[in-house]
N, C-alpha and C. Protein backbone atom coordinates (compact mmCIF):
# COMPACT_ATOMS: atom_id res chain seq x y z
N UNK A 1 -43.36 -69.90 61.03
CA UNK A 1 -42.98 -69.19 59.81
C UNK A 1 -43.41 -67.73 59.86
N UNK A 2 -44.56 -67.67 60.57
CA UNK A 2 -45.24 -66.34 60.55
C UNK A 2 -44.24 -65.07 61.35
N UNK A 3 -43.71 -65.60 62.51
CA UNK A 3 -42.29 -65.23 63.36
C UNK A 3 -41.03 -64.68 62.18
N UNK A 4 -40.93 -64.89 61.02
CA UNK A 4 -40.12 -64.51 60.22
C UNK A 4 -40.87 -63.55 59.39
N UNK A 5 -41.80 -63.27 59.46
CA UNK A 5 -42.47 -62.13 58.66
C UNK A 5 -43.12 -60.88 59.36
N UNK A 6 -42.77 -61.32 60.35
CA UNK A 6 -43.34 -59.81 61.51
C UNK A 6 -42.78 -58.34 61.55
N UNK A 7 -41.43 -59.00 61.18
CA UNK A 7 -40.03 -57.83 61.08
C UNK A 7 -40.02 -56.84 59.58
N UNK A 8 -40.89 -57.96 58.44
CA UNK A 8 -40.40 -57.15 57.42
C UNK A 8 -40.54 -56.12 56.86
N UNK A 9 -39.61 -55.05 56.22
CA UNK A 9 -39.78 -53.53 56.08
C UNK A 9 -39.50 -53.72 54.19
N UNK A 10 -39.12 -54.87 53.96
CA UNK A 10 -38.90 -54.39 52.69
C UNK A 10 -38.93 -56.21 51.95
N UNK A 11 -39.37 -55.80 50.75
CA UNK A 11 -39.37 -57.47 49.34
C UNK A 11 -38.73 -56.97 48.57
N UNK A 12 -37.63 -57.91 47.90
CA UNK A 12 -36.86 -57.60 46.76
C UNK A 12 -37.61 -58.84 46.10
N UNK A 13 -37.64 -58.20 44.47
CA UNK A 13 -37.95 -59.17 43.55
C UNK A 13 -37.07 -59.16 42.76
N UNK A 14 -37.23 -60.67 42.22
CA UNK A 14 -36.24 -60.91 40.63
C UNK A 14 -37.44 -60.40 39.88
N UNK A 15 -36.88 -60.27 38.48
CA UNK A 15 -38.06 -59.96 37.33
C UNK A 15 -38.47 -61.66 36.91
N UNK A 16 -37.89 -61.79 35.68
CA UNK A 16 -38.15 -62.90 35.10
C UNK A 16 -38.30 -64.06 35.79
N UNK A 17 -39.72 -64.69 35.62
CA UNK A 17 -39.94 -66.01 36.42
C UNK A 17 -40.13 -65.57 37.80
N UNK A 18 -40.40 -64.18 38.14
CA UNK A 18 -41.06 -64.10 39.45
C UNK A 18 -42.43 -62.85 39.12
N UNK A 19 -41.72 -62.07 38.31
CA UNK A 19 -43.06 -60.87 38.69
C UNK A 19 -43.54 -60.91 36.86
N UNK A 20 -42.73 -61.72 36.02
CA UNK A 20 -43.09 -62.39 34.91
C UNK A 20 -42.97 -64.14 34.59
N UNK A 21 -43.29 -64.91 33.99
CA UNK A 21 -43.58 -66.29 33.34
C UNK A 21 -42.03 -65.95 32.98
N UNK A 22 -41.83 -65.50 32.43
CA UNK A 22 -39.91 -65.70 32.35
C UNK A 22 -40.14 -65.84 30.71
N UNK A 23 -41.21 -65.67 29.79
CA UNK A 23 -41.09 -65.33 28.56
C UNK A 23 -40.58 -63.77 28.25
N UNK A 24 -39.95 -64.25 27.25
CA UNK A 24 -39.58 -62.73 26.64
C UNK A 24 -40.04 -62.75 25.13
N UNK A 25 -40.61 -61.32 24.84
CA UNK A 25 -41.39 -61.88 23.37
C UNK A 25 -40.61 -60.42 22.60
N UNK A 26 -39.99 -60.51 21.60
CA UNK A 26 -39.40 -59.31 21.03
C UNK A 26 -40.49 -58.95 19.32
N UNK A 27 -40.63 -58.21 19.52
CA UNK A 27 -41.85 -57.30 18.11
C UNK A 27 -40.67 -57.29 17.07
N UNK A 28 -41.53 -57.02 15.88
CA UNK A 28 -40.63 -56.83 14.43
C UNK A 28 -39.72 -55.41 14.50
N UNK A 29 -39.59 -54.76 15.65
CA UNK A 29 -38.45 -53.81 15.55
C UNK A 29 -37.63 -54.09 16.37
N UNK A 30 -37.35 -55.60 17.43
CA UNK A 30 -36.77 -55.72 18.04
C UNK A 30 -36.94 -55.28 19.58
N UNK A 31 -37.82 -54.66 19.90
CA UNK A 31 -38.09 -54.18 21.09
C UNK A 31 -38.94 -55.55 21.70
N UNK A 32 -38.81 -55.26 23.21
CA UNK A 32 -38.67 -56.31 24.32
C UNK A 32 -40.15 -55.91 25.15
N UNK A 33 -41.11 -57.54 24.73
CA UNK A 33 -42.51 -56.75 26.07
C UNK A 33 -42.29 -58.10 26.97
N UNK A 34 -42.94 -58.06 27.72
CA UNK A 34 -43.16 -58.94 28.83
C UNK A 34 -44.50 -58.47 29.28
N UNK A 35 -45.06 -59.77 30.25
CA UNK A 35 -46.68 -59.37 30.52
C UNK A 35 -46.53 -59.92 32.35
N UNK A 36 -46.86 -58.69 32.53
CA UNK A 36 -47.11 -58.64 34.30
C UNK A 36 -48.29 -58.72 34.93
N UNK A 37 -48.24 -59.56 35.90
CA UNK A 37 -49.84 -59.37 36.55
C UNK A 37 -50.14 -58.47 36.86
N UNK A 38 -51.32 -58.29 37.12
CA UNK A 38 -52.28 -57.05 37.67
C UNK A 38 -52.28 -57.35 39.13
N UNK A 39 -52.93 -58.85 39.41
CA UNK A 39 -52.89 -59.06 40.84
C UNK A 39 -51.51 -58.78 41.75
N UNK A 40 -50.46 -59.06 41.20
CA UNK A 40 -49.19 -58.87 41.49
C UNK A 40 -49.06 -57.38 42.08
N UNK A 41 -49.25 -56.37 41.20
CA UNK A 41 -48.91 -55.07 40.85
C UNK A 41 -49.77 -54.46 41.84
N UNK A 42 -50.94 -55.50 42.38
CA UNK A 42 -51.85 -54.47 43.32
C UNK A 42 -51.50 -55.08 45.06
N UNK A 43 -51.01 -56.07 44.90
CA UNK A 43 -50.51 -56.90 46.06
C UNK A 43 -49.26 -55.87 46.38
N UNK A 44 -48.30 -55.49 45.62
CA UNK A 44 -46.91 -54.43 45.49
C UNK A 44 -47.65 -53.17 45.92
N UNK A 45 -48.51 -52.67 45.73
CA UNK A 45 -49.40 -50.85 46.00
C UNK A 45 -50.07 -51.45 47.41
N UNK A 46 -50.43 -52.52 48.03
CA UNK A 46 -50.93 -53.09 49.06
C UNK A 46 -49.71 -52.87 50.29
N UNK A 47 -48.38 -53.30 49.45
CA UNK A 47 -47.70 -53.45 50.77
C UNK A 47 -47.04 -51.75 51.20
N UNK A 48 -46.61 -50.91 49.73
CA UNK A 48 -46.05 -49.94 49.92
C UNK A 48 -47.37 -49.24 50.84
N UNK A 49 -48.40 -49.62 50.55
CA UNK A 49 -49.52 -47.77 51.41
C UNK A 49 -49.45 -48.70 53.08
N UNK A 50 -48.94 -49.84 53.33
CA UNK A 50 -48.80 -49.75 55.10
C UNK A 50 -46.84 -49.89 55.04
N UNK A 51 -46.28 -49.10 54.13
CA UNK A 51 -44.78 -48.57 54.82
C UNK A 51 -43.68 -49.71 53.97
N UNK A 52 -43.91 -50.35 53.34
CA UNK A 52 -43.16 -51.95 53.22
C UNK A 52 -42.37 -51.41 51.76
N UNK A 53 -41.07 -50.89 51.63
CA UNK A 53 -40.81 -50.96 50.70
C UNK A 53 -40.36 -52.33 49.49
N UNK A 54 -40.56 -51.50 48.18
CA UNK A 54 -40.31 -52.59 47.25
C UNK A 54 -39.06 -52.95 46.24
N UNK A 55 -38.05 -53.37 46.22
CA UNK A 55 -37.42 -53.65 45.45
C UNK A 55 -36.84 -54.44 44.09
N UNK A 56 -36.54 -54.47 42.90
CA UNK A 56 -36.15 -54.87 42.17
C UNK A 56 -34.20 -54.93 41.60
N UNK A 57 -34.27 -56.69 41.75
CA UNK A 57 -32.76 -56.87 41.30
C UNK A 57 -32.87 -58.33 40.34
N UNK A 58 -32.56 -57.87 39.41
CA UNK A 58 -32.76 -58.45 38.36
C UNK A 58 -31.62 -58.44 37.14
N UNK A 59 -31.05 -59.74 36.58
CA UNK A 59 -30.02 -60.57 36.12
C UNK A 59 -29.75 -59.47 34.56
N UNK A 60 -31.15 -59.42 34.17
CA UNK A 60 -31.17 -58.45 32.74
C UNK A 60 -31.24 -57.45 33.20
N UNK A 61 -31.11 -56.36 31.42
CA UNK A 61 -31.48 -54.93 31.63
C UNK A 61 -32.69 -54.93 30.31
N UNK A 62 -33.93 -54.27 30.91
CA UNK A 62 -34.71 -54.28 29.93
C UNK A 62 -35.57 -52.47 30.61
N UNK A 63 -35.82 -52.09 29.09
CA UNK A 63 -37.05 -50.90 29.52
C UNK A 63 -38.28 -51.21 30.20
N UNK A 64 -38.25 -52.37 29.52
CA UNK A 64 -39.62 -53.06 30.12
C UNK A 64 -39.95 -52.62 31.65
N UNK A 65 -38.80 -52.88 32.32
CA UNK A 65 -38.67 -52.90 33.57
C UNK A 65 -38.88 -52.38 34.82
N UNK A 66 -38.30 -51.40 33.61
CA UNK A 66 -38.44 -49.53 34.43
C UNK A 66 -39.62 -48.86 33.96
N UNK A 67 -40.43 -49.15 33.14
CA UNK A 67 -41.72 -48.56 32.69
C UNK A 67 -42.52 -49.61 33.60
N UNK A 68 -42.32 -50.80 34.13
CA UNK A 68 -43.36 -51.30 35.19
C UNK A 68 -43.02 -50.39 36.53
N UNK A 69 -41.93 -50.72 37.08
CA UNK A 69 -41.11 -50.23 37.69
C UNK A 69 -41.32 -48.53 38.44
N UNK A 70 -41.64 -48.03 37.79
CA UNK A 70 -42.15 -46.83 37.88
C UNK A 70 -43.67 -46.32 37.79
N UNK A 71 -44.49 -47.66 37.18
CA UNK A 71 -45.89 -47.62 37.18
C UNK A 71 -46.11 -47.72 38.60
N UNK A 72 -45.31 -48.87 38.71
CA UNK A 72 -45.46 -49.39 40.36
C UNK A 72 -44.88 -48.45 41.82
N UNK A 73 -44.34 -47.60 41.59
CA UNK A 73 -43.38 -46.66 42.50
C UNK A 73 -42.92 -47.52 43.25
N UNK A 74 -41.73 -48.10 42.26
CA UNK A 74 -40.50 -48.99 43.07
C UNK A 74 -39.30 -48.04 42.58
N UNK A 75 -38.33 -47.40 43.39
CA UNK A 75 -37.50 -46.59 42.92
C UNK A 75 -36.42 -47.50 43.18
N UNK A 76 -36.47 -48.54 44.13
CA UNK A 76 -35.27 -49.49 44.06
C UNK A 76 -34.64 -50.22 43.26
N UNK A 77 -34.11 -50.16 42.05
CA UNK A 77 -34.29 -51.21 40.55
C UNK A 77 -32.60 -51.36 40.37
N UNK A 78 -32.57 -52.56 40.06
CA UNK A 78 -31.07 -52.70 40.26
C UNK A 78 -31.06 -53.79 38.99
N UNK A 79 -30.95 -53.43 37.82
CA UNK A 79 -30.72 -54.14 36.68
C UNK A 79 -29.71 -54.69 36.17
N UNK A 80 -29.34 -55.79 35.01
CA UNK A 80 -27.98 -56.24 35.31
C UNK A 80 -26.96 -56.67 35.81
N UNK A 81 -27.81 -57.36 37.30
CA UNK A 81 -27.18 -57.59 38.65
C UNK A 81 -26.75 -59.31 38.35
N UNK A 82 -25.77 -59.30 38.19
CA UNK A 82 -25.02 -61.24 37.39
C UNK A 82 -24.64 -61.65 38.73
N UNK A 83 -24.05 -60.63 40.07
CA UNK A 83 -23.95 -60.41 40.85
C UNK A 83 -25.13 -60.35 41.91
N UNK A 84 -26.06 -60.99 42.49
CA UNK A 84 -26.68 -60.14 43.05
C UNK A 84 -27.00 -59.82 44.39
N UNK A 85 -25.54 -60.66 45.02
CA UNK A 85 -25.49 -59.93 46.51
C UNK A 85 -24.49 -58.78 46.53
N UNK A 86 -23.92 -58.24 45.61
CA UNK A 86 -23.50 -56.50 45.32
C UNK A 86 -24.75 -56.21 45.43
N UNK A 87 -25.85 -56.09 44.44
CA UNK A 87 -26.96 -55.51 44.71
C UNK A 87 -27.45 -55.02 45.81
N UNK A 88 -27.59 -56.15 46.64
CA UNK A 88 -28.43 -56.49 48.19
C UNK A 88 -27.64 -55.99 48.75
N UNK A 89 -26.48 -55.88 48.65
CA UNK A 89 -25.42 -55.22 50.10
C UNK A 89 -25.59 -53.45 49.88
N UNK A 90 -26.00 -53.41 48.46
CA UNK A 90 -26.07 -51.93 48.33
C UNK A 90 -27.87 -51.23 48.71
N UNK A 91 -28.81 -52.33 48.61
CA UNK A 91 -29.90 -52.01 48.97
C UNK A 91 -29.70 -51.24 50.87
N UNK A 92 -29.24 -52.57 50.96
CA UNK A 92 -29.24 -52.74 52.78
C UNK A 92 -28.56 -51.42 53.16
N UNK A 93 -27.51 -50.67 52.39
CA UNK A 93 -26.83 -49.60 53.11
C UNK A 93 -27.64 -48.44 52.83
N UNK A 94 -28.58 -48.46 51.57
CA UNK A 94 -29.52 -47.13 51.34
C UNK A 94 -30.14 -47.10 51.87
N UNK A 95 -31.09 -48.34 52.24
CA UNK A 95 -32.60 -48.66 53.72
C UNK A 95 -31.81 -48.14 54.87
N UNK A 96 -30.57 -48.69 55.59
CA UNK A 96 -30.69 -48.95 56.73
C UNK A 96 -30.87 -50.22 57.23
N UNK A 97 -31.56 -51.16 56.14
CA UNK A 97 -31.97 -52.65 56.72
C UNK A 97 -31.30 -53.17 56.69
N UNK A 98 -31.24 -54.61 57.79
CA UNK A 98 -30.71 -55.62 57.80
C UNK A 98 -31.09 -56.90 57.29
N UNK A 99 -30.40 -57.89 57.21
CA UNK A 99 -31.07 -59.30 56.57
C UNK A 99 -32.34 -59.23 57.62
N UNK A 100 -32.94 -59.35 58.49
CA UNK A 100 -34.24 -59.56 59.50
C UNK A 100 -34.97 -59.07 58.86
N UNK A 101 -35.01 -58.09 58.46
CA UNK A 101 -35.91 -57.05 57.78
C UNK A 101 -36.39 -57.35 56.11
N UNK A 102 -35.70 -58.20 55.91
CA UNK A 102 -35.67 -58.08 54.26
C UNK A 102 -36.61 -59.58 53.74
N UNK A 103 -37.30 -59.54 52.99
CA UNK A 103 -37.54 -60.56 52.05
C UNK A 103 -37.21 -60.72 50.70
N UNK A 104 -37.31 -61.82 50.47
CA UNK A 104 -36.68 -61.67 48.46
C UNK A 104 -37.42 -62.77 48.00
N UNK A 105 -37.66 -63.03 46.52
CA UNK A 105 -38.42 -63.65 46.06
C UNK A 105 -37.41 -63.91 44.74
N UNK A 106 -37.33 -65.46 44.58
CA UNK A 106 -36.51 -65.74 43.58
C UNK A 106 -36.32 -66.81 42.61
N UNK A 107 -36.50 -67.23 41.74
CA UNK A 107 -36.46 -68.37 40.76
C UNK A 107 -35.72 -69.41 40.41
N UNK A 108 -34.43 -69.03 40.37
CA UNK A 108 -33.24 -69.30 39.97
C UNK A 108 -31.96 -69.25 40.53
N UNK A 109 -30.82 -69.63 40.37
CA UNK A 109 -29.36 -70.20 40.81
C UNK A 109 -29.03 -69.06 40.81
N UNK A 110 -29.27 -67.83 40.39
CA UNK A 110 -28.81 -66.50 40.52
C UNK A 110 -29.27 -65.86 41.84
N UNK A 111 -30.14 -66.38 42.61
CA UNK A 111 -30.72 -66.03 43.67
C UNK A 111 -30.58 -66.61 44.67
N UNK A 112 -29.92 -67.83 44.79
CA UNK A 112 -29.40 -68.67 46.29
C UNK A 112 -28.91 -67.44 47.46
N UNK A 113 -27.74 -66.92 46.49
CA UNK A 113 -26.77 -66.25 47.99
C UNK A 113 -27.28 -65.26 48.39
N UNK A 114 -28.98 -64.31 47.52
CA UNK A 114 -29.51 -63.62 48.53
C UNK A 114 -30.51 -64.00 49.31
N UNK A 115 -31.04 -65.41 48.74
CA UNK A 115 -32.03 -66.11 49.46
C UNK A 115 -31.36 -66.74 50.76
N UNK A 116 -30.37 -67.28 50.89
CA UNK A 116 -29.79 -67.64 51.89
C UNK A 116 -29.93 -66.52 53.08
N UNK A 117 -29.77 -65.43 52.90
CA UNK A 117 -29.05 -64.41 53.89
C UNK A 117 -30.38 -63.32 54.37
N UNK A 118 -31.64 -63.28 53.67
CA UNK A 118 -32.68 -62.66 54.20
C UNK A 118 -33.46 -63.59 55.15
N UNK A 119 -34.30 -62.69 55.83
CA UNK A 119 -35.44 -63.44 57.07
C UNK A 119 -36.30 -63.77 56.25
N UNK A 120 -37.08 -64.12 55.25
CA UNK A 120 -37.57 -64.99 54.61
C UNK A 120 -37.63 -64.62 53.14
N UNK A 121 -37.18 -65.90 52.69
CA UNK A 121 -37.21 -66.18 50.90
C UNK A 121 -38.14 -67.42 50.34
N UNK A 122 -38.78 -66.40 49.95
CA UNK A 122 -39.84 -67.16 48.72
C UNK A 122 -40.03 -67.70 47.80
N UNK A 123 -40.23 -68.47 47.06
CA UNK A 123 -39.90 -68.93 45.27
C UNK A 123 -41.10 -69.65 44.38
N UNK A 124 -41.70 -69.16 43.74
CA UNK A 124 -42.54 -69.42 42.58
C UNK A 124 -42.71 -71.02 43.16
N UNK A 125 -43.67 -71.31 41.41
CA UNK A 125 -44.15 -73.00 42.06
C UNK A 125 -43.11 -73.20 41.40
N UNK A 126 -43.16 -72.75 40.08
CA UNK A 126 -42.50 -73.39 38.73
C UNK A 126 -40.36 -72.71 39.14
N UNK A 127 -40.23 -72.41 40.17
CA UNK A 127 -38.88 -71.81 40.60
C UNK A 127 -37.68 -73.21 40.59
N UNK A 128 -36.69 -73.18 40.07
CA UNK A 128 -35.58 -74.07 40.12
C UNK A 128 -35.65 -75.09 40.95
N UNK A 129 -34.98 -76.16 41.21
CA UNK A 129 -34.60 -76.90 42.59
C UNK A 129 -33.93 -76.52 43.57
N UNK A 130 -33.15 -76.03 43.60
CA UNK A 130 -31.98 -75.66 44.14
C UNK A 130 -32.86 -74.98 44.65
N UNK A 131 -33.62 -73.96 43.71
CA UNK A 131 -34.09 -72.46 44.47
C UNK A 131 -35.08 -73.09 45.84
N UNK A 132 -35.79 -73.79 45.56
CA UNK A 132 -36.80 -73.91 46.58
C UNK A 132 -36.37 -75.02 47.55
N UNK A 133 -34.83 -75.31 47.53
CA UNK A 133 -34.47 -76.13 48.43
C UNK A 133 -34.06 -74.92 49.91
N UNK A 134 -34.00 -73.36 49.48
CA UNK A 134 -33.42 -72.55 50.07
C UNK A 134 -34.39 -72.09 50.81
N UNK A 135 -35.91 -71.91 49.96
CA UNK A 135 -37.15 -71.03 50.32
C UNK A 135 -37.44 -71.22 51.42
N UNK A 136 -37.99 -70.35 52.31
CA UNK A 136 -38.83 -70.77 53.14
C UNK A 136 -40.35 -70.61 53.01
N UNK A 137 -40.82 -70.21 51.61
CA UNK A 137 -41.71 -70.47 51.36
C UNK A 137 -42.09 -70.53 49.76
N UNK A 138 -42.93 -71.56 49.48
CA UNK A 138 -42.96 -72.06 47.97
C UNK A 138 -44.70 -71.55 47.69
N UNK A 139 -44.62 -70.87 46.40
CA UNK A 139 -46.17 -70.22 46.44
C UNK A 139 -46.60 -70.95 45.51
N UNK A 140 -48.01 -71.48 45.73
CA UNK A 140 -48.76 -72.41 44.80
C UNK A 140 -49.01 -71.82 43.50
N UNK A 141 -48.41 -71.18 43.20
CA UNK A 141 -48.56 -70.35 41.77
C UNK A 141 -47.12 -70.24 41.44
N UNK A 142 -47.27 -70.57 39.77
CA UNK A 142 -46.08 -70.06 38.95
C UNK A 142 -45.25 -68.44 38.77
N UNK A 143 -44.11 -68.05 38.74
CA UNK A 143 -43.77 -66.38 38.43
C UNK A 143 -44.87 -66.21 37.31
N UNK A 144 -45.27 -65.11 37.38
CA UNK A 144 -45.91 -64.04 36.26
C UNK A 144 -47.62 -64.64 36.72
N UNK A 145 -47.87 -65.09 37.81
CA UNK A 145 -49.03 -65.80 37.30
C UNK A 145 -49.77 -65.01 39.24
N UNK A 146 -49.62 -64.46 39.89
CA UNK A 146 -50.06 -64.46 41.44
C UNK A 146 -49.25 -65.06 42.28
N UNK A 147 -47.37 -65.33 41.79
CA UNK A 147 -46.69 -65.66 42.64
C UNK A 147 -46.72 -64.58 43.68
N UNK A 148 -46.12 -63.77 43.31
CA UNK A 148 -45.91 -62.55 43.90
C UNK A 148 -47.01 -62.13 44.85
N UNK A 149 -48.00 -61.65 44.67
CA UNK A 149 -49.25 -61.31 45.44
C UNK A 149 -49.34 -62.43 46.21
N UNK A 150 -49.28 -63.71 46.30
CA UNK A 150 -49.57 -64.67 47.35
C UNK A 150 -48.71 -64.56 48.46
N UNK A 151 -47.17 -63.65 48.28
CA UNK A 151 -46.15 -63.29 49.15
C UNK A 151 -46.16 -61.94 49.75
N UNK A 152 -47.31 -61.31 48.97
CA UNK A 152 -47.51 -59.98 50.00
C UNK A 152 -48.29 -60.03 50.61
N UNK A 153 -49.47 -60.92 50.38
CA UNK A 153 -50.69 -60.96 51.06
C UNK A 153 -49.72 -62.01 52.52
N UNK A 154 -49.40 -62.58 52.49
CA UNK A 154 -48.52 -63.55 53.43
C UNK A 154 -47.66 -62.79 53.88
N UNK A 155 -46.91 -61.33 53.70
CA UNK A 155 -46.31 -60.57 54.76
C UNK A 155 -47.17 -60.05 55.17
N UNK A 156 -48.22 -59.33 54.43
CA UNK A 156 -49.40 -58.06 55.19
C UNK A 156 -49.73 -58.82 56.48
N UNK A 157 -50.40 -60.31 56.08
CA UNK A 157 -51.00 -61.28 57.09
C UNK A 157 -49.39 -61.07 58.68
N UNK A 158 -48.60 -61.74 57.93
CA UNK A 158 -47.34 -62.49 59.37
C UNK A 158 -46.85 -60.58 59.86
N UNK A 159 -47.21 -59.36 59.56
CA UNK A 159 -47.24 -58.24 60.10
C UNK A 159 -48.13 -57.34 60.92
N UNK A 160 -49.49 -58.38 60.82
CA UNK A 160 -50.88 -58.17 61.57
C UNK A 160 -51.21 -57.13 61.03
N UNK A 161 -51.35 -57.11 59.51
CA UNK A 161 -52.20 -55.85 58.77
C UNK A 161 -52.95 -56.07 58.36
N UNK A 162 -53.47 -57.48 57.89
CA UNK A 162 -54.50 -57.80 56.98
C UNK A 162 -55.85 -57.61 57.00
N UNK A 163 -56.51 -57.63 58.29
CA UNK A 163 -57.56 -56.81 58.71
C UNK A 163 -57.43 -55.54 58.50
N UNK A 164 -56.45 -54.59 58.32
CA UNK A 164 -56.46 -53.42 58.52
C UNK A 164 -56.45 -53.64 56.33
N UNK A 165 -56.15 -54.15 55.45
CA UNK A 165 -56.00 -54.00 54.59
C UNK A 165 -57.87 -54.04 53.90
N UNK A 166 -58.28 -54.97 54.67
CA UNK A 166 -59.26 -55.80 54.73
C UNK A 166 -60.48 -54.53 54.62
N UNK A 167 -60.26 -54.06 55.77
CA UNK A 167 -61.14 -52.62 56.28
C UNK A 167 -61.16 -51.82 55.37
N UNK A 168 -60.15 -51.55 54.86
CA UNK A 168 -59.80 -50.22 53.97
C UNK A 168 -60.46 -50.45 52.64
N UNK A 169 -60.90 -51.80 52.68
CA UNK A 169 -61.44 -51.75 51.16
C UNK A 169 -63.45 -51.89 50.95
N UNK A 170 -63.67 -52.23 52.61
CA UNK A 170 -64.98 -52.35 52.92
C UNK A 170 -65.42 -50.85 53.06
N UNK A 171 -64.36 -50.26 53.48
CA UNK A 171 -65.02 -48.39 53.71
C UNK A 171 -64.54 -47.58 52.76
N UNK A 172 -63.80 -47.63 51.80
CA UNK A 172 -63.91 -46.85 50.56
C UNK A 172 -64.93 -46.71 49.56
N UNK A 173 -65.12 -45.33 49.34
CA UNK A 173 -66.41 -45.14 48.60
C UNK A 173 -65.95 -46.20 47.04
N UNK A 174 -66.98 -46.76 46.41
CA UNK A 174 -66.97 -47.40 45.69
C UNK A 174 -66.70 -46.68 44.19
N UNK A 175 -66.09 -46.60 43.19
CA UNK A 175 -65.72 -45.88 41.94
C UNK A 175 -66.78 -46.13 40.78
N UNK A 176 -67.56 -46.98 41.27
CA UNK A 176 -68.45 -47.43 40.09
C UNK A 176 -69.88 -46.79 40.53
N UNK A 177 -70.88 -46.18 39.41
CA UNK A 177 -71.14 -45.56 39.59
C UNK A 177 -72.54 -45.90 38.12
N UNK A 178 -73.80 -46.09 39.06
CA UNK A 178 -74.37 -47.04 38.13
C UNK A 178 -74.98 -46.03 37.05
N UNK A 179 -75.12 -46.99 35.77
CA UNK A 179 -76.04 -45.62 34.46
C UNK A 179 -77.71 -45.64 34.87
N UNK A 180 -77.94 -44.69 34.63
CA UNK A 180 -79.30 -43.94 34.82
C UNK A 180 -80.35 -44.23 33.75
């Protein structure tokens, strides 16, 4: 399995039910939050600082999205995608990449035909049937919960970076800074 993750230059994510629990909670003015991991979000800043870009293609359109989205410096965001191997065919011609290169991470029946066609696809615990009949790998965690981060830490690893990720955090000066 590790042989399918050596190549990869880039992860596409779904939103809902992968980099969220797939709740949507709307406030008394109608506006749309969702709650994202942290571990997730630092596993995503893990893969971009050794080169690995990140993508988002996702079924809705929410602000939500693009205010994570941009916390995260993912400029790839492809919202509204009902479609979402248009999406992927349009990722692949902006990278340069090919299916070898690509991973995706996905939940749902909306995600078969790009899970089919990348060098490895991933899917939540709590992810469809169908979906994880496709995966080639199923993460012991639910979307919104350390799905995600269990799939970057598992490319950093099958790309022989993880020591090098490993290092980088044993030799950085520490931010905390004790009171006197």
């Amino acid at each position: 399995m590790t042989d399918r993750l050596k190549d990869i230059r880039l992860l596409l994510l779904d939103v809902d039910g992968v980099m969220t629990d797939g709740g949507i909670i709307y406030d008394g003015n109608g506006l749309e939050t969702k709650t994202f991991n942290v571990r997730d979000g630092h596993g995503i800043k893990m893969l971009q600082r050794y080169g690995i870009i990140i993508g988002i293609i996702t079924g809705r359109n929410s602000l939500v999205v693009d205010i994570r989205a941009r916390e995260l410096g993912i400029d790839l965001v492809y919202q509204g995608a009902l479609t979402k191997l248009t999406s992927y065919t349009d990722v692949k011609l902006k990278t340069g990449l090919q299916d070898g290169q690509i991973a995706y991470m996905g939940d749902d029946i909306i995600d078969v035909p790009v899970m089919r066609r990348v060098a490895y696809a991933a899917a939540p615990a709590d992810a469809q049937d169908e979906v994880k009949a496709v995966a080639h790998y199923i993460s012991s965690r639910p979307g919104g919960h350390g799905a995600v981060r269990e799939v970057c830490d598992l490319i950093l690893k099958g790309r022989g970076l993880w020591d090098q990720v490993t290092e980088r955090y044993e030799l950085e000066p520490s931010i905390f800074v004790p009171k006197k």
